[in-house]
Protein backbone atom coordinates (compact mmCIF):
# COMPACT_ATOMS: atom_id res chain seq x y z
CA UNK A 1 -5.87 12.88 -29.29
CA UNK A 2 -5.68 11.70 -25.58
CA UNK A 3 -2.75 9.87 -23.68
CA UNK A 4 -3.82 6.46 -22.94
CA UNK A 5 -5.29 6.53 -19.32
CA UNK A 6 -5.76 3.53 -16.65
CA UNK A 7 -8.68 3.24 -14.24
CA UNK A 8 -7.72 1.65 -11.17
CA UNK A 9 -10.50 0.05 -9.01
CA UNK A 10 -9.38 -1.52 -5.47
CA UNK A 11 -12.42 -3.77 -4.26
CA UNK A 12 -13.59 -5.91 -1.57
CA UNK A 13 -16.40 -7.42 -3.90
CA UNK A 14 -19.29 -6.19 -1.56
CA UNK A 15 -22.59 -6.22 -1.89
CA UNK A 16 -25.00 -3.29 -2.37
CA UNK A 17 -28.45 -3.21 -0.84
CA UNK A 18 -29.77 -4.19 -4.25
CA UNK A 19 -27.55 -7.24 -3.93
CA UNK A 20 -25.72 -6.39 -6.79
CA UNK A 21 -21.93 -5.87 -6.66
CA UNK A 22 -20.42 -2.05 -5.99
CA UNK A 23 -17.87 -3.52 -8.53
CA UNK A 24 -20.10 -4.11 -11.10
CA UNK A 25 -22.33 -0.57 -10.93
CA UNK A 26 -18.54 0.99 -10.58
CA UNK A 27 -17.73 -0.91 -13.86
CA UNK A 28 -20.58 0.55 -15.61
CA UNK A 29 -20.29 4.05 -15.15
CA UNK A 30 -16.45 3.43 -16.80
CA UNK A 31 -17.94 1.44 -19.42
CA UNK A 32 -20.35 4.82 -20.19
CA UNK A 33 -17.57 7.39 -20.28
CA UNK A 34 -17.56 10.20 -22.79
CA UNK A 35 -13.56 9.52 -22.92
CA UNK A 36 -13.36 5.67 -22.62
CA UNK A 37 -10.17 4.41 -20.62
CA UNK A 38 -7.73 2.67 -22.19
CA UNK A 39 -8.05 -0.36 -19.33
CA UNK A 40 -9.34 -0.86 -16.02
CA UNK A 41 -7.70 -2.79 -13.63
CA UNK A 42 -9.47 -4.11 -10.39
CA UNK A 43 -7.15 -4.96 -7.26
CA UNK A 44 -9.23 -7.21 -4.91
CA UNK A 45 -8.60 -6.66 -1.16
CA UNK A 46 -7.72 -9.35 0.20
CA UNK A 47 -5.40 -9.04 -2.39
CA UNK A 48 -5.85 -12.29 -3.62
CA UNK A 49 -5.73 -11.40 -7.57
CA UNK A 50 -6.16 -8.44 -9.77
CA UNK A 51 -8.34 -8.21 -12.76
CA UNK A 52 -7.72 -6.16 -15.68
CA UNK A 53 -10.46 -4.85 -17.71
CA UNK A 54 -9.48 -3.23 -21.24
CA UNK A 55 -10.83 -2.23 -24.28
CA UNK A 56 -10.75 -4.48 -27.29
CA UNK A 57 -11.10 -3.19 -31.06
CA UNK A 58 -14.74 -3.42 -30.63
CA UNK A 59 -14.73 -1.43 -27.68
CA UNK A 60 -15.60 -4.43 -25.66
CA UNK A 61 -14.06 -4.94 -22.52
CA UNK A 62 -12.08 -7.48 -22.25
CA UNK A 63 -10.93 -9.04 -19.00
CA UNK A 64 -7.38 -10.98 -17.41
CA UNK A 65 -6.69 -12.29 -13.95
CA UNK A 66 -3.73 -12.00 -12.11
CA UNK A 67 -2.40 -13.00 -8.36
CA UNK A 68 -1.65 -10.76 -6.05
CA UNK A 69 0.40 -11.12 -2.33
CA UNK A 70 -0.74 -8.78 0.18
CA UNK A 71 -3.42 -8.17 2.15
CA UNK A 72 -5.55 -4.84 2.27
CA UNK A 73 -7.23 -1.85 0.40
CA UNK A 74 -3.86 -0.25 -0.46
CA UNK A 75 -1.90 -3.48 -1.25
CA UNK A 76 -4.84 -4.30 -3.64
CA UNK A 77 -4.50 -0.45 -5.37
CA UNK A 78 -0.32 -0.89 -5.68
CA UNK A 79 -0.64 -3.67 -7.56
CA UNK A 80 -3.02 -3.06 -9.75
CA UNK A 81 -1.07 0.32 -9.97
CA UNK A 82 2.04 -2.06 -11.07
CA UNK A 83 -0.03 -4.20 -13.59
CA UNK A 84 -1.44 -0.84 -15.32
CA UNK A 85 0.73 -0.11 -18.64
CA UNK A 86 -0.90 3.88 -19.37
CA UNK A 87 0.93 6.67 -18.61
CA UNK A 88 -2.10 8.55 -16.73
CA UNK A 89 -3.75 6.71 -13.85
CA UNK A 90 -7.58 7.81 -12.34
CA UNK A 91 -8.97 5.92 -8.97
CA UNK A 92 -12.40 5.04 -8.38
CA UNK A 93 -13.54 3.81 -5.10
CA UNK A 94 -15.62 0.23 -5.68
CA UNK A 95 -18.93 1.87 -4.18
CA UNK A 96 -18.22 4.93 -6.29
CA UNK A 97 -19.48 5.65 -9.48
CA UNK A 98 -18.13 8.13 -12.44
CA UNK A 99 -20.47 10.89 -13.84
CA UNK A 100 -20.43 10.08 -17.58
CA UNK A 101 -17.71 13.08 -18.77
CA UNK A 102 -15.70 12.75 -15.23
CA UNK A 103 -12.77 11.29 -17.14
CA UNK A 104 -12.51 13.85 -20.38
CA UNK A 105 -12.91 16.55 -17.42
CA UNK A 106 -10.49 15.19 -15.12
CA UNK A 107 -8.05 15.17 -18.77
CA UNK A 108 -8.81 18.49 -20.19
CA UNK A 109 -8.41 20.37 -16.80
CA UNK A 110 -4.80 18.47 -16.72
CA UNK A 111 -4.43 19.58 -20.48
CA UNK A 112 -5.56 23.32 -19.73
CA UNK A 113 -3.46 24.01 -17.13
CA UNK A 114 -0.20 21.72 -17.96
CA UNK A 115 -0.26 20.08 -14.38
CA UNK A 116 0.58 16.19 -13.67
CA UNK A 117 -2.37 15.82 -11.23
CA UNK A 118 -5.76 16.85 -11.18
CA UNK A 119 -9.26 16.49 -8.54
CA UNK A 120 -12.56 16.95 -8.61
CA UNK A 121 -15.04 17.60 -5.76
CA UNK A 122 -17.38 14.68 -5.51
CA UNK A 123 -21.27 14.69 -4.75
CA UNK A 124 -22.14 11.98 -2.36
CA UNK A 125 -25.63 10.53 -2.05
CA UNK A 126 -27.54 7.61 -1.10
CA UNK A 127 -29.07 4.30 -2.49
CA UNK A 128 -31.81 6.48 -3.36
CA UNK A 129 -29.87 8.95 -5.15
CA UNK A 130 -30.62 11.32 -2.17
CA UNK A 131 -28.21 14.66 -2.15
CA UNK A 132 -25.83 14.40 1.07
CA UNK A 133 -23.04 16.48 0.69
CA UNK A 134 -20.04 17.55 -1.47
CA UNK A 135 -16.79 16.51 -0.84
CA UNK A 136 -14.45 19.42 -1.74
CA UNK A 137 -11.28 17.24 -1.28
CA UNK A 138 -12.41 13.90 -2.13
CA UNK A 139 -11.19 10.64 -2.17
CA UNK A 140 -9.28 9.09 -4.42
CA UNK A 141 -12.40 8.90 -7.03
CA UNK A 142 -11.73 12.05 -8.10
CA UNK A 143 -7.87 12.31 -8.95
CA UNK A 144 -6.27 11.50 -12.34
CA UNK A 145 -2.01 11.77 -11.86
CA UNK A 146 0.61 11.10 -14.07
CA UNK A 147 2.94 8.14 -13.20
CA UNK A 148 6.16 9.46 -13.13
């Protein structure tokens, strides 16, 4: 059985080219993951109010606002950091999307090898789903860490 884990998604509600929201395809790749979070919270930058996404007994999502104070990227991550209640926390990056195991490999690697914070190299590509390049260090889209 897995610890409960939180997805934390800072956004700026942008648009893609498709017009669509990077929020919402960045919702939908958590929404198909092999080991489904326990919630997902979504800090907005400007920091105007959080949203948090979790998983009903249907394994809807359900969804709650919140206000936030500050502006900016990382003022919009703390506090949706601070409204998260799991014990494990995992980024992703509004105009990133997960691969549909990234979160039960991002867990079992912590598992395996008894470590409070694990990464992943990330494969970036375009619109078009065009290879560009690996990151080897990547952002925070590929980290899961304990809170301590």
């Amino acid at each position: 059985m897995s610890e409960s884990i939180s997805v934390i998604i800072p956004s700026a509600l942008r648009q893609a080219p498709d017009g669509e929201l990077w929020l919402v395809k960045a919702l939908r790749s958590v929404a198909a993951q092999t080991l489904p979070p326990t919630e997902v919270i979504i800090g907005l930058d400007p920091g105007e109010c959080w949203i948090n996404v979790s998983s009903g007994p249907d394994g809807q999502l359900n969804t709650a606002v919140g206000n936030g104070r500050i502006k900016g990227h990382q003022a919009a991550c703390n506090a949706a950091v601070q409204a998260s209640a799991s014990p494990l926390i995992c980024f992703l990056e509004d105009d990133d999307i997960y691969e549909s195991k990234h979160l039960q490999y991002l867990y079992e690697a912590m598992q395996r090898h008894k470590v409070d914070f694990v990464s992943m190299s990330q494969q970036q590509v375009d619109f078009d789903d065009k290879d560009l390049c690996v990151f080897d260090f990547p952002t925070c889209s590929g980290w899961l860490l304990r809170r301590k």
